[in-house]
Protein backbone atom coordinates (compact mmCIF):
# COMPACT_ATOMS: atom_id res chain seq x y z
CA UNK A 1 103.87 119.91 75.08
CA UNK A 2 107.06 119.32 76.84
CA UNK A 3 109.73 116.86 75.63
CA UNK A 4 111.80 114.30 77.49
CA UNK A 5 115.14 115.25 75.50
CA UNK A 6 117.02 111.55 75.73
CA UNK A 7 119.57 110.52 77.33
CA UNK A 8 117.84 112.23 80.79
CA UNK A 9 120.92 111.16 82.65
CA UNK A 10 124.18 111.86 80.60
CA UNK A 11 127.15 110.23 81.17
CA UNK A 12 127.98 107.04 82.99
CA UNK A 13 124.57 106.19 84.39
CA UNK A 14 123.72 102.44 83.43
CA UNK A 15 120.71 100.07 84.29
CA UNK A 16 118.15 102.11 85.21
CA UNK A 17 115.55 101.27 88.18
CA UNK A 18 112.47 103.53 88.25
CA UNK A 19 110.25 103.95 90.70
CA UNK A 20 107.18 106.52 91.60
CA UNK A 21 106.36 107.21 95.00
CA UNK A 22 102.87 109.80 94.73
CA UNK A 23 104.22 112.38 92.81
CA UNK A 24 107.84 111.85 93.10
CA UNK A 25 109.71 109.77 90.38
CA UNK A 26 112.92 108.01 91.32
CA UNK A 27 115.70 106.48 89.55
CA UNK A 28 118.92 104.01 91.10
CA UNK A 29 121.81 103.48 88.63
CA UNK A 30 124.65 101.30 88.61
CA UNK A 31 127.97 102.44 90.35
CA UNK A 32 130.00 99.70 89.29
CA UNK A 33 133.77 99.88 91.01
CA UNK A 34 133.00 103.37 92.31
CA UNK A 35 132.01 105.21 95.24
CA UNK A 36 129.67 106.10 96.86
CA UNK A 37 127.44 103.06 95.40
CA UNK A 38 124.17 103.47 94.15
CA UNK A 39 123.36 106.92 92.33
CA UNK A 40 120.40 108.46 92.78
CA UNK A 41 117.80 110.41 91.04
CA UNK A 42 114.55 112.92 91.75
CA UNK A 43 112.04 114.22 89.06
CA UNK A 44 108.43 115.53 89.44
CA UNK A 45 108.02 115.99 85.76
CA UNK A 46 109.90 112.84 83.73
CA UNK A 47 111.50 115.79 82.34
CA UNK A 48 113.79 117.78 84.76
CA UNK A 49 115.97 115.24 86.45
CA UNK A 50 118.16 116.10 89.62
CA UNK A 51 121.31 113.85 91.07
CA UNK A 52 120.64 113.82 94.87
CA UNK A 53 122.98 111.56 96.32
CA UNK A 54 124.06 108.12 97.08
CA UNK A 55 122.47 104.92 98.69
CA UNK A 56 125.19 103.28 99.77
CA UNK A 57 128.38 103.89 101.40
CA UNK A 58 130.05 100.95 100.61
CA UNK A 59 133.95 99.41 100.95
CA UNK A 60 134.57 97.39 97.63
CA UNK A 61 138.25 97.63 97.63
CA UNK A 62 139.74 94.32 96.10
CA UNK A 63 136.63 94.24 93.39
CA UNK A 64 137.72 93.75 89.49
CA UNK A 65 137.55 96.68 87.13
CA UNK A 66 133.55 96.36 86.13
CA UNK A 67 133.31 94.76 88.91
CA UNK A 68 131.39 96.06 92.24
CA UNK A 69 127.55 97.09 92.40
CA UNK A 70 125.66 95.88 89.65
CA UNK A 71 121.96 96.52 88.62
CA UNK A 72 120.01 98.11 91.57
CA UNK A 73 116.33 97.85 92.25
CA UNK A 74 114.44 100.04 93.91
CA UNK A 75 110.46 99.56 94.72
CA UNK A 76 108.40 100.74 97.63
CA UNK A 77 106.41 98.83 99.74
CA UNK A 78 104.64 98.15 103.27
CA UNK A 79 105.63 102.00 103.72
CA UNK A 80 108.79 101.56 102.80
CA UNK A 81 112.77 101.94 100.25
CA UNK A 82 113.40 98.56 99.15
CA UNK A 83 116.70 98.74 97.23
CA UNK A 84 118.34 95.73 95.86
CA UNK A 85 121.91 95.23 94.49
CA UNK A 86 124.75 92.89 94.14
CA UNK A 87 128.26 92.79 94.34
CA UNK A 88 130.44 90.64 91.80
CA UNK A 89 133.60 90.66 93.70
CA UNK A 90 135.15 88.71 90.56
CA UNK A 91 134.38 87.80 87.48
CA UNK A 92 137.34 85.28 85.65
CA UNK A 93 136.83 83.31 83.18
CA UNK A 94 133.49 81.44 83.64
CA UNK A 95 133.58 82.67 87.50
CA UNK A 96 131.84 85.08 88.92
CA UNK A 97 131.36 85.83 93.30
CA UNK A 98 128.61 86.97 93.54
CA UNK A 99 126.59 88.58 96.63
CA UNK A 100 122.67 89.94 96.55
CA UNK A 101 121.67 92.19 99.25
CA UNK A 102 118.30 93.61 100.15
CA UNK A 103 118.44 97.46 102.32
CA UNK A 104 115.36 99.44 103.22
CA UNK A 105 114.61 103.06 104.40
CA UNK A 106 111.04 104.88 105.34
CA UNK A 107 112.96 107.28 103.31
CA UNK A 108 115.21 107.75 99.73
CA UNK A 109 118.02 109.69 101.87
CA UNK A 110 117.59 107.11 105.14
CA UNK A 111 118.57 105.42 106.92
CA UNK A 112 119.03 101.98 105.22
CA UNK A 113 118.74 99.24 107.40
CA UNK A 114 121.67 96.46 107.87
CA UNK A 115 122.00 94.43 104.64
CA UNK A 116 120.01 90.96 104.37
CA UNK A 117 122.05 88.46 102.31
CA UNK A 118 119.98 87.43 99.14
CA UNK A 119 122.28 84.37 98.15
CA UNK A 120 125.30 84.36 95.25
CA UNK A 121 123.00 82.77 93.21
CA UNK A 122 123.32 85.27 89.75
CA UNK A 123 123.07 88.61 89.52
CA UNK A 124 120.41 91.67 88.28
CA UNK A 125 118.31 90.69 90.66
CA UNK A 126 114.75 93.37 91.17
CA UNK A 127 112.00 92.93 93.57
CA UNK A 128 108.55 92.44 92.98
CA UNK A 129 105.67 92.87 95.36
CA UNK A 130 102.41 91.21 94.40
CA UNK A 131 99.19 92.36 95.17
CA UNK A 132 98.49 89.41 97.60
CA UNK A 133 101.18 90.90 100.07
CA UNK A 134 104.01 88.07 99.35
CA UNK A 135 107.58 89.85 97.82
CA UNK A 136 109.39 87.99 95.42
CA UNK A 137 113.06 88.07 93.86
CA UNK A 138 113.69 87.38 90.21
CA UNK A 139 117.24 87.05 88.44
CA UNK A 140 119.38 86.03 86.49
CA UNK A 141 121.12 82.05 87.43
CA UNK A 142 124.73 81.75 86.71
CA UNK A 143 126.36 78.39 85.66
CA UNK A 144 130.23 78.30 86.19
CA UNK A 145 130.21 74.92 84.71
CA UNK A 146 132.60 75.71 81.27
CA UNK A 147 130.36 73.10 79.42
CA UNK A 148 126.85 74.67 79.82
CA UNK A 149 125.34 78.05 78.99
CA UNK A 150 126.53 80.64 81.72
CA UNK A 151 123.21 82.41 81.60
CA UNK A 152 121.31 79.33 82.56
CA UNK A 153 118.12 80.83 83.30
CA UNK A 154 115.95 83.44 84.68
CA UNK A 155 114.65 82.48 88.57
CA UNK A 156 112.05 83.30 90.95
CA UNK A 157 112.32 83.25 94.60
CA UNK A 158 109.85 84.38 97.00
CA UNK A 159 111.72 86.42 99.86
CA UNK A 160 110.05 86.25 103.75
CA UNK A 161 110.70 90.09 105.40
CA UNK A 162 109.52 89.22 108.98
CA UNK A 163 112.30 86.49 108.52
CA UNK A 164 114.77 88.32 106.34
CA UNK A 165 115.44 85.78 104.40
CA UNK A 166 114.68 84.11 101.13
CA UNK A 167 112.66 80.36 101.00
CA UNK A 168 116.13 79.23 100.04
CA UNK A 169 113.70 77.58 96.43
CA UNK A 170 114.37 79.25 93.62
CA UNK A 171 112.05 78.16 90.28
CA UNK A 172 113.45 78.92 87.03
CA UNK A 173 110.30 80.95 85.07
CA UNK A 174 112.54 81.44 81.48
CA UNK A 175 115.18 80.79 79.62
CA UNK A 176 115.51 80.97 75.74
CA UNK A 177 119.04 80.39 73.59
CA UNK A 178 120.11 83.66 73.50
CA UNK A 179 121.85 85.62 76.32
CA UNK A 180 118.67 87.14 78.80
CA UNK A 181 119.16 89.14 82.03
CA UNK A 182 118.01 92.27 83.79
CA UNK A 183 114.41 90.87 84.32
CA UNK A 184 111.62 92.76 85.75
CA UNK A 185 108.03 91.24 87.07
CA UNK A 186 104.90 93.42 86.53
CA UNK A 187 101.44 92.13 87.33
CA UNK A 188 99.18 94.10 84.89
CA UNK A 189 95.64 93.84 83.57
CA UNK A 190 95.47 89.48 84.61
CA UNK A 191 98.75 88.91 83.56
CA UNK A 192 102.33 88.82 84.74
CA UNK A 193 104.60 90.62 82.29
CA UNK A 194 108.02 89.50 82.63
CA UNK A 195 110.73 92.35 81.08
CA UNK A 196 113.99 90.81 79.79
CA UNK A 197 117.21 92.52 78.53
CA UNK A 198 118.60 90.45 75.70
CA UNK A 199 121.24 89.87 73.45
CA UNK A 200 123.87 91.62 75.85
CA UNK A 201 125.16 94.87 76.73
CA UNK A 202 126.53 95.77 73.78
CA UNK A 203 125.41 96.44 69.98
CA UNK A 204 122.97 93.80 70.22
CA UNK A 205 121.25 94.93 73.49
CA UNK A 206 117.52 94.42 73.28
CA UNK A 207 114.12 94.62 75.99
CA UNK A 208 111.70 91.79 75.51
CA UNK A 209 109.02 90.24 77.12
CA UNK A 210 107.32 87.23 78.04
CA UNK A 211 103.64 86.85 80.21
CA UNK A 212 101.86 84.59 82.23
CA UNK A 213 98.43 83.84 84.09
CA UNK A 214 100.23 82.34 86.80
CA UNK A 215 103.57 84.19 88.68
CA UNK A 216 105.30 80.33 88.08
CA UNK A 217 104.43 80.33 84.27
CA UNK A 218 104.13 79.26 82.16
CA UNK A 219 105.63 82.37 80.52
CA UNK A 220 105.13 82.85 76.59
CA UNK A 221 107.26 85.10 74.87
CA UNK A 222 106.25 88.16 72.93
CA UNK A 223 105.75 87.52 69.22
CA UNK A 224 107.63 90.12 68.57
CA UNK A 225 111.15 90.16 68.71
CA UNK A 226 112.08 93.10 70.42
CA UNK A 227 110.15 95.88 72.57
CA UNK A 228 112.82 98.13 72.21
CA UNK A 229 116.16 97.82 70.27
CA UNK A 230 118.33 99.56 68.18
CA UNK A 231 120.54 97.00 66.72
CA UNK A 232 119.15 96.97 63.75
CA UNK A 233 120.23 100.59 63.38
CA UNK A 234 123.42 101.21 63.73
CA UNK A 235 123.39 105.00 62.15
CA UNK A 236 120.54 105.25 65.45
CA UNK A 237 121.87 108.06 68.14
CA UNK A 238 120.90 105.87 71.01
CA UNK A 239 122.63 102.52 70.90
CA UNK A 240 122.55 99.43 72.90
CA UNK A 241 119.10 100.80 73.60
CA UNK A 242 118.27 97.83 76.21
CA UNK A 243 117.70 96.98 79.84
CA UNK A 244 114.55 98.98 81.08
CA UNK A 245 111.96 98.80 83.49
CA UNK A 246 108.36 100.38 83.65
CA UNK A 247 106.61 103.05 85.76
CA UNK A 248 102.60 104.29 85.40
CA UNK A 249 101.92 107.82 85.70
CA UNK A 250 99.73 108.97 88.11
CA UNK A 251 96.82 109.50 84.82
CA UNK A 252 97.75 105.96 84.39
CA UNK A 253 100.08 105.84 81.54
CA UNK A 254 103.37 103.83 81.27
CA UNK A 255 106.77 105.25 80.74
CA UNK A 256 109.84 102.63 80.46
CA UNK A 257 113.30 104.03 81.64
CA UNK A 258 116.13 102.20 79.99
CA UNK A 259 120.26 102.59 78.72
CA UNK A 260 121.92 103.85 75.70
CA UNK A 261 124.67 104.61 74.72
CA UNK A 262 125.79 107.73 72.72
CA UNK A 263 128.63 106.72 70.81
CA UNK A 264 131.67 108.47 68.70
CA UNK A 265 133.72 107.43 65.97
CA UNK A 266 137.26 106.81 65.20
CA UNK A 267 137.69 105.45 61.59
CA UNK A 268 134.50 104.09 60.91
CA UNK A 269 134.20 102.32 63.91
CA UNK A 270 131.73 103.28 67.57
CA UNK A 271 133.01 103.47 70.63
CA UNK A 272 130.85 105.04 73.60
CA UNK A 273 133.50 106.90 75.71
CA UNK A 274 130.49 108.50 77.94
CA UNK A 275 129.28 104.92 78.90
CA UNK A 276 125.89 103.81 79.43
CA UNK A 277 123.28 106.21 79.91
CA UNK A 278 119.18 106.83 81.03
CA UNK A 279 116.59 107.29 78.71
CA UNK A 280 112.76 107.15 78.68
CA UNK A 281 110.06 106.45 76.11
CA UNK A 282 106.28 106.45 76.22
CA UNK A 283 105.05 102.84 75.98
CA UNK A 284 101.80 101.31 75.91
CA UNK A 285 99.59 98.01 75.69
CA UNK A 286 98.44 96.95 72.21
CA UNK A 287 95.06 95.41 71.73
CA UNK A 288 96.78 91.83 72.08
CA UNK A 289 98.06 92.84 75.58
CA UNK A 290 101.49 93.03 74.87
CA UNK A 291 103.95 96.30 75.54
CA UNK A 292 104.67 98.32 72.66
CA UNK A 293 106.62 101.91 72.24
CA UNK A 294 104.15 104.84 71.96
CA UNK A 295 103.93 105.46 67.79
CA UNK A 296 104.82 102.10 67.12
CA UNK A 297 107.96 100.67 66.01
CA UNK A 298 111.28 99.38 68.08
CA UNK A 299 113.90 102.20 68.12
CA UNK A 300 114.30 104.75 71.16
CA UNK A 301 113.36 108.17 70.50
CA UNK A 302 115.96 110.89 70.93
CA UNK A 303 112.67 113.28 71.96
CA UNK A 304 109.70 112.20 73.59
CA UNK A 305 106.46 114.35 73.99
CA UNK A 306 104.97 114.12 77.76
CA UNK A 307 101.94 115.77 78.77
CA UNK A 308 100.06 115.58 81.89
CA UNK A 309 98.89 117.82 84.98
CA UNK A 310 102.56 118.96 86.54
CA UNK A 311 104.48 118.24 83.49
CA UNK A 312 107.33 121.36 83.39
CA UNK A 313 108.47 123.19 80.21
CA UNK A 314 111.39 121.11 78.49
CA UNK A 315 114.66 120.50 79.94
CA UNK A 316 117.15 123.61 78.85
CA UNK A 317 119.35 122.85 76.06
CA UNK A 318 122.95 124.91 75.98
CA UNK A 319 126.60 124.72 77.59
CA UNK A 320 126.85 122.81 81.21
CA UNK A 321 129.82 124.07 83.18
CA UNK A 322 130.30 123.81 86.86
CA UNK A 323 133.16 125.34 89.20
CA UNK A 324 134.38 123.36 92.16
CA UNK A 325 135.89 126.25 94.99
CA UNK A 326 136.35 123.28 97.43
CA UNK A 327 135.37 125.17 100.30
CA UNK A 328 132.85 123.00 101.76
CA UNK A 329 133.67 120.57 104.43
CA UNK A 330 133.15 117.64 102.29
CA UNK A 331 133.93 116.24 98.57
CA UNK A 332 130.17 116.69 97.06
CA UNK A 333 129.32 113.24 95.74
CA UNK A 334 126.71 114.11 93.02
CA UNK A 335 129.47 115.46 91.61
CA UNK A 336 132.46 113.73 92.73
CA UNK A 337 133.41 109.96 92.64
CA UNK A 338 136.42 108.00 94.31
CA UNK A 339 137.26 104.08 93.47
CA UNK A 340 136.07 101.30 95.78
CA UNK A 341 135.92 103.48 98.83
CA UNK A 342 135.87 106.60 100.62
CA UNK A 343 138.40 108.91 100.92
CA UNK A 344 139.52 109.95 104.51
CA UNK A 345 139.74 113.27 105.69
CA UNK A 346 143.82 112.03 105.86
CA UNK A 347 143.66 111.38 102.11
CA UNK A 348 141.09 114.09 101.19
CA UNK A 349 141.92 117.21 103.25
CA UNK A 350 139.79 120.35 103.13
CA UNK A 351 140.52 121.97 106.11
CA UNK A 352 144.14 122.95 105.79
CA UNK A 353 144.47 124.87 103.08
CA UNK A 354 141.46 127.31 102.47
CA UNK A 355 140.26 126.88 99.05
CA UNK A 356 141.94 124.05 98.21
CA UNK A 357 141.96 120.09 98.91
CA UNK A 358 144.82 118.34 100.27
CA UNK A 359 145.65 115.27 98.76
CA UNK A 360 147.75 112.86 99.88
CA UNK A 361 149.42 110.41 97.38
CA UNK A 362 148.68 106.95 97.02
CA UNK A 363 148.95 103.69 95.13
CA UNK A 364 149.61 103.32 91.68
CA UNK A 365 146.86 103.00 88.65
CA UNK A 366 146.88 99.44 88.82
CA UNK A 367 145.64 98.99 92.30
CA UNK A 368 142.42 97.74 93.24
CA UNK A 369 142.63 98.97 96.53
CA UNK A 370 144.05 102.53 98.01
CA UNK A 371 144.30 105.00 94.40
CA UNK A 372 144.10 108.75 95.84
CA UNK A 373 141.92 110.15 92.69
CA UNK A 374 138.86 112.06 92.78
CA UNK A 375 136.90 111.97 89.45
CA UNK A 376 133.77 113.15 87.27
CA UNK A 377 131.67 112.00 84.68
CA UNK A 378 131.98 113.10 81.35
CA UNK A 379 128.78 113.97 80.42
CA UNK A 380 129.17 114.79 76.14
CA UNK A 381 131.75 114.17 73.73
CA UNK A 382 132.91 117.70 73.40
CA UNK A 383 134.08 118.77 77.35
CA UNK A 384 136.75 120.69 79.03
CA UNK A 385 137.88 120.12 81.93
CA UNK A 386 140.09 122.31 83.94
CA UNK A 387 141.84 122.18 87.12
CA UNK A 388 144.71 124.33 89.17
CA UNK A 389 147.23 122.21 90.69
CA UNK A 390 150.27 122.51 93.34
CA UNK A 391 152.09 119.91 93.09
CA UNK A 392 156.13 119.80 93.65
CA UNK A 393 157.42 116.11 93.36
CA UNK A 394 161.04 115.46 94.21
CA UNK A 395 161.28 111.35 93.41
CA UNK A 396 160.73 109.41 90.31
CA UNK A 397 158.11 107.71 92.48
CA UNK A 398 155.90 110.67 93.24
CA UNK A 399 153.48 112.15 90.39
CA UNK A 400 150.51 114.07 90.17
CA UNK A 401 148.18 115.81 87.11
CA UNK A 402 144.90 115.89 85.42
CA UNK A 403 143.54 112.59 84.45
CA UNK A 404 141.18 111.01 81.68
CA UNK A 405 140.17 107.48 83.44
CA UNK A 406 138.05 104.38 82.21
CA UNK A 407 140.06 101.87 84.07
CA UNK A 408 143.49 100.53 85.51
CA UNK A 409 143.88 98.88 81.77
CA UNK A 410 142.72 102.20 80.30
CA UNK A 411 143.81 106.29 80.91
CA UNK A 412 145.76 109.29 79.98
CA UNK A 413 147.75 111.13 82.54
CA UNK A 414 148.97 114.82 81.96
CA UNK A 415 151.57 114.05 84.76
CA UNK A 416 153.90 116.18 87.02
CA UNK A 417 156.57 114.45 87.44
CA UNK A 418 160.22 114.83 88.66
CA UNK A 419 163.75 112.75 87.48
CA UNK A 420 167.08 113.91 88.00
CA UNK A 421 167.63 114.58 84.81
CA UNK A 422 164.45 117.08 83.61
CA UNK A 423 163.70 118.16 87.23
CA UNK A 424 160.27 118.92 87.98
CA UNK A 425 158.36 117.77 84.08
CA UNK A 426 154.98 117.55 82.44
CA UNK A 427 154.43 114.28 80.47
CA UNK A 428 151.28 112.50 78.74
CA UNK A 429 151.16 109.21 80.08
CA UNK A 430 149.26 106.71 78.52
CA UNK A 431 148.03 102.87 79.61
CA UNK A 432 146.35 100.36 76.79
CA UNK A 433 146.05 97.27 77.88
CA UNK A 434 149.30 96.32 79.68
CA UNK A 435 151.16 98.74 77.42
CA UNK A 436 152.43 102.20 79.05
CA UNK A 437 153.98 104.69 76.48
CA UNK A 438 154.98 108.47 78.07
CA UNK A 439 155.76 111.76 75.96
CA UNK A 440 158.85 113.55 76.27
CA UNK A 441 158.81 116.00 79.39
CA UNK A 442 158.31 119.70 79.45
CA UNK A 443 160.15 121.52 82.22
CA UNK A 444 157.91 123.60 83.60
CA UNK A 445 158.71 126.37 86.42
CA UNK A 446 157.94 125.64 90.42
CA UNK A 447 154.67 126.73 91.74
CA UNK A 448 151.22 125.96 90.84
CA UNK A 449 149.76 124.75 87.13
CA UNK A 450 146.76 125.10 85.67
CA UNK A 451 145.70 121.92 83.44
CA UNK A 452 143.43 121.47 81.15
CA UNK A 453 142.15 118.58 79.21
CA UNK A 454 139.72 118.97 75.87
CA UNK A 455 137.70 116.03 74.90
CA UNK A 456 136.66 116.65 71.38
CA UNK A 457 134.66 112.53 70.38
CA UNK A 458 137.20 110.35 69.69
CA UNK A 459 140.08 112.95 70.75
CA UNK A 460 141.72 114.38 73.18
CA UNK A 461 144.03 117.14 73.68
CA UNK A 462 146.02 118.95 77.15
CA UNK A 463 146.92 122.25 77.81
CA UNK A 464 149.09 124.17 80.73
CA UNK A 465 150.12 127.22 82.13
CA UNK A 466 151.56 129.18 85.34
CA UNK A 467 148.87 130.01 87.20
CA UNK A 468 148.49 133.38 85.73
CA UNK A 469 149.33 133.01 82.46
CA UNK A 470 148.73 131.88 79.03
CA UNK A 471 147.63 128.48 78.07
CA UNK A 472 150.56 125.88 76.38
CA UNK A 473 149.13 123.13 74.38
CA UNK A 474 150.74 120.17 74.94
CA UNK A 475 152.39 118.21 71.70
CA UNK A 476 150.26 115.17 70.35
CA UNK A 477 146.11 114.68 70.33
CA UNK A 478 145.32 111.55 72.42
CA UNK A 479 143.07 108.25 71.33
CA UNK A 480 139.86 108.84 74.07
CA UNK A 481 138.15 105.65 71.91
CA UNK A 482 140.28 104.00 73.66
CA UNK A 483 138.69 105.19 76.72
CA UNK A 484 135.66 103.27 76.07
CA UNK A 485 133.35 99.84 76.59
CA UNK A 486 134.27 98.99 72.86
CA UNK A 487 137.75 98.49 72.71
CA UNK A 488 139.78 95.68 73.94
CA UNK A 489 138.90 92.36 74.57
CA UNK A 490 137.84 92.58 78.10
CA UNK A 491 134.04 93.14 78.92
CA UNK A 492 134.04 96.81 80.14
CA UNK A 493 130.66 98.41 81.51
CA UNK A 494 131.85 102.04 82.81
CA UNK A 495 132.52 105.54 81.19
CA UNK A 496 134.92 107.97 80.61
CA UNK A 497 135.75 109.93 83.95
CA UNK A 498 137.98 113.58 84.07
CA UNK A 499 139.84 114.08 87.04
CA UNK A 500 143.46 114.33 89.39
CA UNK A 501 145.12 111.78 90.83
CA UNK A 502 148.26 111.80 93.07
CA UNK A 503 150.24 109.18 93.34
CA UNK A 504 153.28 108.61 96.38
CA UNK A 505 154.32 105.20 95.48
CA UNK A 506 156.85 105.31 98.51
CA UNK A 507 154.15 105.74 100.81
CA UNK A 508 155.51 108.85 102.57
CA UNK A 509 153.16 110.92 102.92
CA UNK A 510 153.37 113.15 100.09
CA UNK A 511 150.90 115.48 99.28
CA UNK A 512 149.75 118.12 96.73
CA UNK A 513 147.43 120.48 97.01
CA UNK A 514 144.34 120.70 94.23
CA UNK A 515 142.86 124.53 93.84
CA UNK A 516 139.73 125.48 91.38
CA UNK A 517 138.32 122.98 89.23
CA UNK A 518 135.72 123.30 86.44
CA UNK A 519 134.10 121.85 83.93
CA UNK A 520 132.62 122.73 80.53
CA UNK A 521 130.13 120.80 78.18
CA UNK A 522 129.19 121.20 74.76
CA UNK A 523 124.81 121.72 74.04
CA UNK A 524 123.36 118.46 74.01
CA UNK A 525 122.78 118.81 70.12
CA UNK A 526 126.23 119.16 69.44
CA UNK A 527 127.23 116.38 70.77
C-alpha cells in the first residue's frame, strides 16, 4: 500500500489549505513577508506532491518581519478558485492592521480577479460554501483593547458575490479561554463541524472541534481535548502538530492536511530552523459523530498508509539536490523567493551575462523595503548549499556572499567585503537580535568565489575557494538554532532560507554577478 511519508511539503510551508477539485488535490500555504505570495501545490495521489507556482504577485514592502500573507483558503465553487488571505501590515504590541481579501480564477494558474476587501476585522479567515448556495466567512476577531483577551472570538459572516461584499454582520459562533484560531466550517452528515487550531503556534499547538445543527450554533465542543496534537509528546518527530483542514477522497474518505514542525536540538533544547511544514493523516468519524485520527489516538503519524484507485507507489526517499544554470529568462519561483516584492529585471538581470544573474546591490538587512537577495528553503537539517560568486567591492559600504536568513533580527553572512586595510576580505557576519558580531577577514585573491554553506541541525559551517580550486573551510561553526521560530522573544512564524544577497548601501549602482548555484539535502530519514 503506498505511504504518505510526513512532512509532504518540507521546509517553510505553514497553514495548510486543501482542496480537491475531481481528481486533482490542491494545497495554498502561507508566504508570510515573501514573494511571490501564496505557494502552491498539485497531487493526484496524496502522495507525490509538486510546487507549481504562486497565486499572488503581491507588493508588501513596509510589512513587519512575520508579517505579510497569512493563512490562505482556497475552495471551489459556482465553477470557480476562491482563494482567501490577509495581510497584517503590523503587528505591535496589542495592534495588529489587518486586511482580508477574497480573489477568484476559473483556473489554479488564472487569472485572479481584482481583490474584494473582506474587512480588518481578524485574521485566518477560510470560506465556506453551504449546500443552500449562500458563501460564508469565518475567522478569527481581534481585540486591541490591552484589557480584554486579544483572541476575542471566532466569527461568522455571510459574504454576497453578485455584490462583492460581505453583510457588513458578523456573529461570533465560539470562543473558549484558551487561545483558538485557524477555523474551518464543514457541513457533514446533519451537522456543522467547526475545526479550530488551539493553544498557539508553538509547542502547545492543537486541532479541535466543536458542531452544530444550526450554521449560528449553538456549537458544542468535542469531548475530547484534542483531534490532533503532539504536545503531550515532546520526544514526537512532528511538533506543533496543529492547524489543519479536511478533504474527502473521491471513495469518500477524509484526509486532514495540517503543520509540523521538525525540530533540532542545541543543548537540550528544540528549535525548528526548517519552519512550519505540511503533513497529512487519515481521519475519520467515530460512532458519536465526532472526527478522530485513523487508528485512534492524538499524535501525527510520521507514515501514513493510503490506498485507493490512482494511489502511486510511495514518494522516493534519498538525497535532493538541484542545480540552478540561470539561463532562463526568469528567476523560477518554485524555487526561488525574494522579500516583499519582485525583483526587476534592473535588480535581477539575466540577460547580460550568459549563465549568470546580475545583481544589483541594495539596502541593508534591516530594511523592510528594497533588500536585493534571492533565497531558498531549507528543506532538512543536514543541507549544502553552494553557489559561485563574482563579486569585487571597492567601499566599506558595498558587500556581497552566501547567506543563511530567518529574518532582519536573525542571519549569517559569509560576506565579501572590502576596507582599506584587508582589501577585498571574506568575513562571517552574524545578526541576533540587535547584536552584530563579524569574524576576522580572509584576504582572498580577485576573481570569482565559490561559497559554500553546510547546515548540519543546530550548526552551521562555510567553505571557499577560487573558482577552480580546492575548498577552504572557514574558522568557527555557526549557531543555525538561532535561525529559528524558538529563539528570542519575538513571535517568529518563518524558516530558515539559503541564499546571496548584495548589498550597495551607497546606492550606486553596484553590481555582482551570481554564476551556478546548487543545493544538496540529506534522505528524509536522516534528518
Amino acid at each position: 500500500m503506498p505511504v504518505i511519508r510526513n512532512p509532504i511539503l518540507r521546509g517553510f510551508n505553514p497553514d495548510p489549505s486543501i482542496l480537491r477539485v475531481g481528481r486533482d488535490y490542491y494545497i495554498a500555504t502561507s508566504t508570510f513577508e515573501y514573494h511571490p505570495a501564496v505557494r502552491l501545490h498539485h497531487s493526484t495521489d496524496l502522495v507525490h506532491w509538486t510546487t507549481i507556482g504562486h497565486a499572488l504577485d503581491l507588493d508588501l514592502r513596509g510589512v513587519p518581519d512575520s508579517g505579510g500573507v497569512w493563512a490562505p483558503s482556497l475552495t471551489h465553487a459556482d465553477g470557480l478558485f476562491w482563494l482567501a488571505y490577509s495581510i497584517v501590515r503590523t503587528m505591535d504590541g496589542d495592534d495588529k492592521d489587518i486586511d482580508n481579501y477574497l480573489v477568484t480564477a476559473p483556473s489554479l494558474t488564472g487569472p485572479w480577479s481584482e481583490p474584494v476587501h473582506l474587512g480588518s476585522r481578524g485574521f485566518d479567515f477560510s470560506f465556506f460554501h453551504d449546500t443552500d448556495g449562500t458563501h460564508w466567512i469565518v475567522g478569527v476577531q481581534w481585540d486591541h483593547r490591552p484589557e480584554h483577551p486579544s483572541f476575542s472570538g471566532l466569527v461568522l459572516e455571510q459574504y454576497l458575490p453578485e455584490q462583492r461584499r460581505t453583510t457588513g454582520e458578523a456573529t461570533v459562533i465560539y470562543r473558549e479561554d484558551g487561545l483558538v484560531e485557524g477555523p474551518n466550517l464543514y457541513r457533514i452528515g446533519g451537522w456543522y463541524h467547526l475545526l479550530i487550531a488551539a493553544g498557539g503556534t508553538g509547542w502547545n499547538h492543537g486541532i479541535t472541534a466543536a458542531r452544530a445543527r444550526h450554521i449560528l450554533g449553538p456549537y458544542e465542543r468535542d469531548p475530547q481535548q484534542a483531534v490532533l496534537t503532539t504536545r503531550d509528546a515532546p520526544g514526537h518527530p512532528l511538533q506543533k502538530a496543529g492547524h489543519g483542514e479536511l478533504v474527502q477522497t473521491p471513495d469518500g474518505d477524509w484526509v486532514l492536511a495540517h503543520l509540523a514542525s521538525r525540530p533540532t536540538l542545541h543543548l537540550g533544547e528544540r528549535y525548528s530552523t526548517l519552519g512550519r511544514e505540511t503533513c497529512l493523516q487519515r481521519v475519520e468519524f467515530d460512532g458519536d459523530g465526532w472526527l478522530r485520527l485513523v487508528g485512534g489516538g492524538h499524535h501525527a503519524q510520521v507514515e501514513v498508509p493510503v490506498g485507493g484507485p490512482g494511489a502511486g507507489a510511495d514518494a522516493a526517499a534519498g538525497m535532493r539536490e538541484w542545480t540552478e544554470e540561470f539561463d532562463t529568462p526568469r528567476l523560477d519561483d518554485r524555487r526561488w523567493s525574494t522579500l516583499r516584492a519582485a525583483l526587476t529585471e534592473s535588480v535581477a538581470d539575466p540577460a547580460t551575462r550568459p549563465g549568470w544573474l546580475r545583481l544589483r546591490g541594495g539596502h541593508s538587512p534591516g530594511s523592510v523595503f528594497d533588500q536585493s537577495m534571492i533565497l531558498t528553503r531549507a528543506e532538512e537539517h543536514r543541507t549544502e548549499f553552494e553557489v559561485l560568486l563574482d563579486a569585487e567591492p571597492r567601499t566599506v559600504r558595498e558587500a556581497a556572499g552566501l547567506i543563511a536568513w530567518y529574518d532582519r533580527s536573525g542571519w549569517i553572512w559569509l560576506q565579501v567585503g572590502f576596507d582599506p586595510e584587508h582589501g577585498r576580505h571574506l568575513r562571517v557576519v552574524r545578526r541576533d537580535g540587535s547584536a552584530t558580531v563579524r569574524s576576522e577577514p580572509i584576504a582572498v585573491p580577485s576573481g570569482p568565489l565559490r561559497m559554500r554553506a553546510s547546515l548540519d541541525g543546530p550548526a552551521l559551517t562555510f567553505a571557499f575557494s577560487g573558482a577552480e580550486g580546492e575548498w577552504m573551510p572557514m574558522p568557527g561553526v555557526h549557531p543555525a538554532w538561532t535561525l529559528s521560530d524558538d529563539h528570542g522573544p519575538r513571535l517568529r512564524f518563518t524558516g530558515l532560507f539559503l541564499g546571496v544577497r548584495a548589498d550597495d548601501l551607497d546606492g550606486r549602482g553596484w553590481t555582482v554577478d551570481v554564476g551556478r548555484a546548487s543545493l544538496r539535502s540529506a534522505p528524509a530519514a536522516a534528518s
